[in-house]
PDB file of N, CA and C in Angstrom:
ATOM      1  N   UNK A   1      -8.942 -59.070 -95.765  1.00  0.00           N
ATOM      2  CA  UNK A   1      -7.584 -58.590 -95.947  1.00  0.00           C
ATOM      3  C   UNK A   1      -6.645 -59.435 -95.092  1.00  0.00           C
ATOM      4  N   UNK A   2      -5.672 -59.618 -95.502  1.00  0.00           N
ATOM      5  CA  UNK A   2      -4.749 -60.829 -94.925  1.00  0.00           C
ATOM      6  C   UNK A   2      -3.531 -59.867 -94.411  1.00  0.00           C
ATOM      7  N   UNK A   3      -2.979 -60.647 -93.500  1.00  0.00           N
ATOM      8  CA  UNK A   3      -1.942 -59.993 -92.640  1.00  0.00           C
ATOM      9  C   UNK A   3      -0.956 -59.889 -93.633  1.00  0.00           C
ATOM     10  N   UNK A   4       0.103 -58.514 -93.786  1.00  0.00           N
ATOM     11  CA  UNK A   4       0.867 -57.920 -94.438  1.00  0.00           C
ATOM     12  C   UNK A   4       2.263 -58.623 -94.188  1.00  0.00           C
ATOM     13  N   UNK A   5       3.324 -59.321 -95.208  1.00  0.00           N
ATOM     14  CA  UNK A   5       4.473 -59.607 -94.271  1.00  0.00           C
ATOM     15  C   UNK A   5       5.244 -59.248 -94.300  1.00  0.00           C
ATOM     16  N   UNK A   6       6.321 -58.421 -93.556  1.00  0.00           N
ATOM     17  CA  UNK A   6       7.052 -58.187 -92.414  1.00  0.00           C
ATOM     18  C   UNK A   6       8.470 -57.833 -93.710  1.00  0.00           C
ATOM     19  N   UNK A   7       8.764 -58.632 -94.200  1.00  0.00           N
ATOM     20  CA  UNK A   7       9.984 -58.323 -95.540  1.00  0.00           C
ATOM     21  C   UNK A   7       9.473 -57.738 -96.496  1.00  0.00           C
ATOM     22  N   UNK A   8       8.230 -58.121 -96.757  1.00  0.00           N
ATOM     23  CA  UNK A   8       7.888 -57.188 -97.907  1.00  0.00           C
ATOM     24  C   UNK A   8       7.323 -55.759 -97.726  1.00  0.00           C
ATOM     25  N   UNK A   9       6.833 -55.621 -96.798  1.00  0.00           N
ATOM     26  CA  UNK A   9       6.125 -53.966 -96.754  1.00  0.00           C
ATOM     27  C   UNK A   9       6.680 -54.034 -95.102  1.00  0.00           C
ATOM     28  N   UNK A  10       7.180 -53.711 -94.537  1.00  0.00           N
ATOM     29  CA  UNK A  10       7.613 -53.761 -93.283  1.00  0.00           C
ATOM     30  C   UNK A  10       6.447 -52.561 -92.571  1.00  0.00           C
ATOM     31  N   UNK A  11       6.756 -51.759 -93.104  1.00  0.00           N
ATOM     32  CA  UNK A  11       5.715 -50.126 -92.616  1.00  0.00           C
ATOM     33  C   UNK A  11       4.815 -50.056 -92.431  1.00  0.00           C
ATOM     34  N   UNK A  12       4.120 -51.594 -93.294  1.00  0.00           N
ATOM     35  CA  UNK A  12       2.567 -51.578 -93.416  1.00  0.00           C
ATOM     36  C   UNK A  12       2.706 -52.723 -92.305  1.00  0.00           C
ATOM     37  N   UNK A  13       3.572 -53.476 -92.219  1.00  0.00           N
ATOM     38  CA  UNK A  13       3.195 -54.920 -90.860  1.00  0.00           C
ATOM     39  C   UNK A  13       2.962 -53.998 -89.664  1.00  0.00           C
ATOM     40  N   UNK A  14       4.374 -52.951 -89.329  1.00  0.00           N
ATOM     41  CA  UNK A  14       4.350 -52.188 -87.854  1.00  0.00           C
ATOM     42  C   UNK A  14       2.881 -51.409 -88.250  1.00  0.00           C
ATOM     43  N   UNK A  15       2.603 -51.227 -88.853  1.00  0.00           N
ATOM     44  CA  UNK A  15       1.102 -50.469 -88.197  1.00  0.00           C
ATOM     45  C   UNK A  15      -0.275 -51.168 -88.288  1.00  0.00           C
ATOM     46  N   UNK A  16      -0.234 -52.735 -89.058  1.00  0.00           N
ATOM     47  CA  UNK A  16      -0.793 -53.903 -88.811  1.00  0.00           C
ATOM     48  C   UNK A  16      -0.811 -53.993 -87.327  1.00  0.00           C
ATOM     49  N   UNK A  17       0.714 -54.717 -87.385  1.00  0.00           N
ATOM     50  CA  UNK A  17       0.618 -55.160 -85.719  1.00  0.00           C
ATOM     51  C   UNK A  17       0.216 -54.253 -84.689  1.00  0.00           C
ATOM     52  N   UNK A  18       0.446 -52.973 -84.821  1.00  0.00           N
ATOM     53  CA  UNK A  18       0.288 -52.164 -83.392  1.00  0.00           C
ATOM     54  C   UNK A  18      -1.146 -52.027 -83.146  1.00  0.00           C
ATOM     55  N   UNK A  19      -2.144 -52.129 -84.445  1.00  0.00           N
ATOM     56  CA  UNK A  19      -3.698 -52.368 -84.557  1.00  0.00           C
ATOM     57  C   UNK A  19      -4.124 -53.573 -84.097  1.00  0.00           C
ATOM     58  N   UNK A  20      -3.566 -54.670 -84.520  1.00  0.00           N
ATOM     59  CA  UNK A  20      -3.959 -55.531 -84.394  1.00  0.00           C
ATOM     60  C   UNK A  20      -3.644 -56.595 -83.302  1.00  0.00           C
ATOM     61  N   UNK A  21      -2.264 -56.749 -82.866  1.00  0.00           N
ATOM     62  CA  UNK A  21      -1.955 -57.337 -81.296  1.00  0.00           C
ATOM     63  C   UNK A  21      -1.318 -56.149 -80.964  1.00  0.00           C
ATOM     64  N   UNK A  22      -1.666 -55.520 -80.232  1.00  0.00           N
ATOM     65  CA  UNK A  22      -0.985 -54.334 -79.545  1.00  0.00           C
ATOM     66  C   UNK A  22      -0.341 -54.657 -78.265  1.00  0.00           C
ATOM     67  N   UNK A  23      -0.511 -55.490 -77.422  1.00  0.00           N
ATOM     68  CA  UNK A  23       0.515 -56.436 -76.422  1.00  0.00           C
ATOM     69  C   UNK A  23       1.862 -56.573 -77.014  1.00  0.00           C
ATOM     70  N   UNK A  24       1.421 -57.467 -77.886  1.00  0.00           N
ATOM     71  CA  UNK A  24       3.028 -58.029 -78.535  1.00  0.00           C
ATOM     72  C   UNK A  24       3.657 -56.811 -79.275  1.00  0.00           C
ATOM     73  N   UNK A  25       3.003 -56.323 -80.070  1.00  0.00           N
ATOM     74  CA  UNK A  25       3.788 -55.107 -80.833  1.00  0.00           C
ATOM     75  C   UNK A  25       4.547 -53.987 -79.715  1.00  0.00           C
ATOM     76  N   UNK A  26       3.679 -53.799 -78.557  1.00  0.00           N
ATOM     77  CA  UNK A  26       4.988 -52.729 -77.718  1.00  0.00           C
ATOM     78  C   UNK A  26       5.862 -52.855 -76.814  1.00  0.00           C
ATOM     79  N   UNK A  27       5.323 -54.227 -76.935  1.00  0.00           N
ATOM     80  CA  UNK A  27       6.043 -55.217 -75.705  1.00  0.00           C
ATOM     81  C   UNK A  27       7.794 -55.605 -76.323  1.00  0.00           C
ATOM     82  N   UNK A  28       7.449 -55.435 -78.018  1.00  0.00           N
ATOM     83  CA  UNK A  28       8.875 -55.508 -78.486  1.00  0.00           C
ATOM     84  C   UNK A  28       8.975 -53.682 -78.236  1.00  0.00           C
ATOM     85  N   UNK A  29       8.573 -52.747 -78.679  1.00  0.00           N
ATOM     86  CA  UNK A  29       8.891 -51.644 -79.047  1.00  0.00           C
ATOM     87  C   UNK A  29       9.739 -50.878 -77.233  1.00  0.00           C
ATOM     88  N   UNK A  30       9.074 -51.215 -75.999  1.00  0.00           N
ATOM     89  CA  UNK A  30       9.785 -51.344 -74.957  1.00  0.00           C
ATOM     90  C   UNK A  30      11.167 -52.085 -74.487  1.00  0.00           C
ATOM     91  N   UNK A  31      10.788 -53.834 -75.321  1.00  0.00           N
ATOM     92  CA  UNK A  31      12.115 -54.127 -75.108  1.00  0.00           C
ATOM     93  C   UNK A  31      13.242 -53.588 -75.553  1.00  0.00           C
ATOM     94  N   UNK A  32      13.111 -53.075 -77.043  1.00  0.00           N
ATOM     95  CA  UNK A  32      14.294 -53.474 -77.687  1.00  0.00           C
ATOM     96  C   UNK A  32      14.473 -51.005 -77.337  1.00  0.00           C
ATOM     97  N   UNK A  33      13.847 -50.787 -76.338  1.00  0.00           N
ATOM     98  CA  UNK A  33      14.362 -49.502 -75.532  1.00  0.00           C
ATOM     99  C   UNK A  33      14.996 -49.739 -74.383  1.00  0.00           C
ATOM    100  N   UNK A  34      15.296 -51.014 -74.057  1.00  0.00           N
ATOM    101  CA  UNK A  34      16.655 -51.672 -72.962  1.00  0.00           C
ATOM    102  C   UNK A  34      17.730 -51.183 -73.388  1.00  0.00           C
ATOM    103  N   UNK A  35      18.684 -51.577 -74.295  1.00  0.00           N
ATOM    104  CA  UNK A  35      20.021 -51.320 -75.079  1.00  0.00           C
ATOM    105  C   UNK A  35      20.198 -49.668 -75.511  1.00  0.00           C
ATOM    106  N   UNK A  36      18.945 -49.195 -75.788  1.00  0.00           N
ATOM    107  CA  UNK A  36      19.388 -47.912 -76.196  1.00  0.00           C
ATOM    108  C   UNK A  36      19.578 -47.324 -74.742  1.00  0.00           C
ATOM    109  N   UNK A  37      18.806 -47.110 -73.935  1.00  0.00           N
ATOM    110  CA  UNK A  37      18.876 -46.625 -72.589  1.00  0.00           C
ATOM    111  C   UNK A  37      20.172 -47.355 -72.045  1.00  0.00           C
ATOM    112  N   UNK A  38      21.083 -48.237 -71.961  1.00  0.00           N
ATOM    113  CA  UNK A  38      21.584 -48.584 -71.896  1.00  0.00           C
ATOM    114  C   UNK A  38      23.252 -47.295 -71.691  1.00  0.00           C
ATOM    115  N   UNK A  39      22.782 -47.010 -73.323  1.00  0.00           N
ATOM    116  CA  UNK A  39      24.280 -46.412 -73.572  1.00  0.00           C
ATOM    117  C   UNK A  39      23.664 -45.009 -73.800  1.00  0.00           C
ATOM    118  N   UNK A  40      22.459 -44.880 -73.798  1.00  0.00           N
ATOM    119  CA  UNK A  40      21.913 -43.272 -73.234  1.00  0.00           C
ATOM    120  C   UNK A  40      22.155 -42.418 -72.224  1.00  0.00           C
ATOM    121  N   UNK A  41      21.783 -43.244 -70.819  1.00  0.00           N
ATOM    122  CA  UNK A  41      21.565 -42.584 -70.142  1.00  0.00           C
ATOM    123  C   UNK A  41      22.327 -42.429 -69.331  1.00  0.00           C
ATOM    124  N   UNK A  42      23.709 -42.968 -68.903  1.00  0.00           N
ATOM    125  CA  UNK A  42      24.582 -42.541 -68.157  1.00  0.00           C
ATOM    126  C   UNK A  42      25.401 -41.074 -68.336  1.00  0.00           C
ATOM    127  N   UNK A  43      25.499 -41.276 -69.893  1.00  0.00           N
ATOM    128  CA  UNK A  43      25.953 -39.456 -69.584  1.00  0.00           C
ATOM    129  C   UNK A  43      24.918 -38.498 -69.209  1.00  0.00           C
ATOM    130  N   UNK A  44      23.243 -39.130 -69.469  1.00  0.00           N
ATOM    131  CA  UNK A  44      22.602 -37.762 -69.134  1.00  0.00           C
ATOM    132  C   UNK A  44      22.237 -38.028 -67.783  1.00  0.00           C
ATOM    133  N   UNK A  45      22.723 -38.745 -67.022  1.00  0.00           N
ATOM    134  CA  UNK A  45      22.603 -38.572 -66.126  1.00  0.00           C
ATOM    135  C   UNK A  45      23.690 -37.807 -65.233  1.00  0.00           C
ATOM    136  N   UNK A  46      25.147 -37.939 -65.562  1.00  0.00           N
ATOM    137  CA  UNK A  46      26.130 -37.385 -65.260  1.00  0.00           C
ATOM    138  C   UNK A  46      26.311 -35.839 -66.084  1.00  0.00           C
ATOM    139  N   UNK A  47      25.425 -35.490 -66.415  1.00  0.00           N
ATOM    140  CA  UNK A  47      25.231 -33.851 -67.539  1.00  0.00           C
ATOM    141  C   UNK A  47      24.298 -33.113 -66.113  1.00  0.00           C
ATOM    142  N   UNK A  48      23.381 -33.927 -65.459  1.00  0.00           N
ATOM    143  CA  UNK A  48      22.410 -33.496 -65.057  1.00  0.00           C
ATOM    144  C   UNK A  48      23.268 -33.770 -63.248  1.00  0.00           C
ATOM    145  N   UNK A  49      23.842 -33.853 -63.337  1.00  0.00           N
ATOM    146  CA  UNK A  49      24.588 -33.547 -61.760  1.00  0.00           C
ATOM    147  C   UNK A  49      24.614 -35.033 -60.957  1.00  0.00           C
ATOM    148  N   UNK A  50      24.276 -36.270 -61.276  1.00  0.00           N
ATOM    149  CA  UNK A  50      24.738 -37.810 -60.706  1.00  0.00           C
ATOM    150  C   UNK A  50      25.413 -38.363 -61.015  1.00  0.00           C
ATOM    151  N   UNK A  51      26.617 -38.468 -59.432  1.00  0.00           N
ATOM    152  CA  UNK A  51      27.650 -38.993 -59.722  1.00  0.00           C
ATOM    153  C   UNK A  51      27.143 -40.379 -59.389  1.00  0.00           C
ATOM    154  N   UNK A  52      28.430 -41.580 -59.911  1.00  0.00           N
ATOM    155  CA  UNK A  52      28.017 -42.793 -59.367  1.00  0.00           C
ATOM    156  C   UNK A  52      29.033 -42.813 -57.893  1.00  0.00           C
ATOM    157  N   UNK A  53      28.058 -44.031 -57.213  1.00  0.00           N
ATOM    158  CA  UNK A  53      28.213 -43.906 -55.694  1.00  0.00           C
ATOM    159  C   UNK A  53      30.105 -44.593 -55.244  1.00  0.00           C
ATOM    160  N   UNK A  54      30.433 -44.509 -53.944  1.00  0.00           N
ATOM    161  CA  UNK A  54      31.768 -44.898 -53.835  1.00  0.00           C
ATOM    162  C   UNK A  54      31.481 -46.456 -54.137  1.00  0.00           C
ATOM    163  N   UNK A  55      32.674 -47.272 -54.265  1.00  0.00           N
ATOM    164  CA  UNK A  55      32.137 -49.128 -54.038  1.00  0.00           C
ATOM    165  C   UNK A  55      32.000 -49.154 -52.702  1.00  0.00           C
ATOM    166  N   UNK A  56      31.311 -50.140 -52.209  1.00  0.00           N
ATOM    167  CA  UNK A  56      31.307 -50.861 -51.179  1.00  0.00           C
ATOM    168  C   UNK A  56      32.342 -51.720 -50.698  1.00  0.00           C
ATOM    169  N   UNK A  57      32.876 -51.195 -49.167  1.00  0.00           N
ATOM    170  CA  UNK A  57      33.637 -52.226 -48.883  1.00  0.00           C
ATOM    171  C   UNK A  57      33.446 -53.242 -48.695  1.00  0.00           C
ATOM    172  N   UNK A  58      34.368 -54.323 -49.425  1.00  0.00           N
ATOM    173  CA  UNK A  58      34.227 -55.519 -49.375  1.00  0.00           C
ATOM    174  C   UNK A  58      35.261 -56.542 -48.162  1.00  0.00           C
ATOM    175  N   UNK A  59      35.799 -55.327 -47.223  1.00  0.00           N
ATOM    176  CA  UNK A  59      36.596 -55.991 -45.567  1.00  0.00           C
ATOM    177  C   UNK A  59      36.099 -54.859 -44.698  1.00  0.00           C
ATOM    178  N   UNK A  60      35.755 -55.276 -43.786  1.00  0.00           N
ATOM    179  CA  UNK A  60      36.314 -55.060 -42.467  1.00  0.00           C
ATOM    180  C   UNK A  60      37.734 -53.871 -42.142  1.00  0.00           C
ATOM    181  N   UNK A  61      37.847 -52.750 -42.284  1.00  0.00           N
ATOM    182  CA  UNK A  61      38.945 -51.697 -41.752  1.00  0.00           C
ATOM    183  C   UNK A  61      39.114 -52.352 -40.411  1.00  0.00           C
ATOM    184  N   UNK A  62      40.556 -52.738 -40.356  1.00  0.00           N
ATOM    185  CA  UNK A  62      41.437 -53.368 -39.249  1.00  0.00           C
ATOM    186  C   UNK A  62      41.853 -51.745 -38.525  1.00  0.00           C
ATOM    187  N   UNK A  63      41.674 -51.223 -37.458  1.00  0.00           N
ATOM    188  CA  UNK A  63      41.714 -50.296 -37.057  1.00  0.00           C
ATOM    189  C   UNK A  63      44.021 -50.554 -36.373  1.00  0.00           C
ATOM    190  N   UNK A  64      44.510 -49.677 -36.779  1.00  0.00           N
ATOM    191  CA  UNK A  64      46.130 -49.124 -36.317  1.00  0.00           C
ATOM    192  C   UNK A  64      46.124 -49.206 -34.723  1.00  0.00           C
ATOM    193  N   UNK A  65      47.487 -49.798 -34.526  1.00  0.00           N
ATOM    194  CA  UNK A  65      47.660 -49.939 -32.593  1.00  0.00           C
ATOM    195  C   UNK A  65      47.378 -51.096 -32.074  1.00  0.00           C
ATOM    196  N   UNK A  66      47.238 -51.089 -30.719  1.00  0.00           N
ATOM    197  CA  UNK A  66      46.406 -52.191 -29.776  1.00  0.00           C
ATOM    198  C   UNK A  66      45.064 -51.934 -29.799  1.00  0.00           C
ATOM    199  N   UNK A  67      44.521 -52.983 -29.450  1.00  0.00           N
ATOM    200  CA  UNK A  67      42.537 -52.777 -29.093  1.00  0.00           C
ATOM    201  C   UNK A  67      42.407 -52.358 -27.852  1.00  0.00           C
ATOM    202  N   UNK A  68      41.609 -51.046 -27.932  1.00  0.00           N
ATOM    203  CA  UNK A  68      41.337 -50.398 -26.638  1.00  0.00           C
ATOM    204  C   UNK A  68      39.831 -51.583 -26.260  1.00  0.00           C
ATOM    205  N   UNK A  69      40.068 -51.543 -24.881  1.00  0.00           N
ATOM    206  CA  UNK A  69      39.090 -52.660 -24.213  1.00  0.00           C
ATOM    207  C   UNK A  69      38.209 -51.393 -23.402  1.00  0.00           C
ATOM    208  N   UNK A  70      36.622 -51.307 -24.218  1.00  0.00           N
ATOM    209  CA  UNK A  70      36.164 -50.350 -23.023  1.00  0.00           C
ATOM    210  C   UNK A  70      35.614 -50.985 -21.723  1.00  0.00           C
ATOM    211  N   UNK A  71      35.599 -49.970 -20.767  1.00  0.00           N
ATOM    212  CA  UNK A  71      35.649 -50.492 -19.449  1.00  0.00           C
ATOM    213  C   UNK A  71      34.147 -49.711 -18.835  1.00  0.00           C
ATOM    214  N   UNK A  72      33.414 -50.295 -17.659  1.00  0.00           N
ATOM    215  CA  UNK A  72      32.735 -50.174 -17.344  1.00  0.00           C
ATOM    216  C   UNK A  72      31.376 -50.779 -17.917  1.00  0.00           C
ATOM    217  N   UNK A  73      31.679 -51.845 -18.566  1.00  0.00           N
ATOM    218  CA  UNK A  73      30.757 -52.926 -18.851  1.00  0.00           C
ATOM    219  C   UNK A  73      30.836 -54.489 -18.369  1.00  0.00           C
ATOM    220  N   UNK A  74      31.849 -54.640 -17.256  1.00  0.00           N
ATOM    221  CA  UNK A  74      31.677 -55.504 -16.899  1.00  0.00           C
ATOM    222  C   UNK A  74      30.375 -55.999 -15.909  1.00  0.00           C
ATOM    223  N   UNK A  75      30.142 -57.417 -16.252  1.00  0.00           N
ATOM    224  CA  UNK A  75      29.222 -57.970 -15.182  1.00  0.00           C
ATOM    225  C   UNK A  75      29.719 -58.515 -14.189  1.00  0.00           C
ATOM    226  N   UNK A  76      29.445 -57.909 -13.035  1.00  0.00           N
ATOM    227  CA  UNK A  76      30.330 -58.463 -11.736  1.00  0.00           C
ATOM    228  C   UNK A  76      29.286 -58.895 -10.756  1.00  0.00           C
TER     229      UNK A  76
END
């Protein structure tokens, strides 16, 4: 029996392939569950109580006033 192709019986290749190279066959069936998870799972994650985090500052907070100099660390 010869391998089934893919345009013509499609239904019969996916259950060819998943018998027959089962590496390659879920190795697509995982990838191409990137994109859906993608645009899945942020609302269920925000349904289920996770917010996303604050940004990260990207400066240094310049602290208001003069610079207090603490004291009692000198080396004398």
């Amino acid at each position: 029996m010869s391998a089934p192709y893919f345009w013509a019986q499609p239904l019969r290749y996916i259950r060819w392939a998943s018998h027959e190279k089962p590496a390659i066959f879920y190795s697509i069936v995982l990838g191409s569950l990137g994109p859906v998870a993608l645009v899945t799972l942020p609302p269920i994650r925000r349904y289920f109580g996770d917010v996303d985090p604050e940004p990260i500052p990207l400066s240094y907070p310049v602290p208001k006033g003069p610079r207090v100099i603490p004291k009692g660390f000198d080396d004398e």
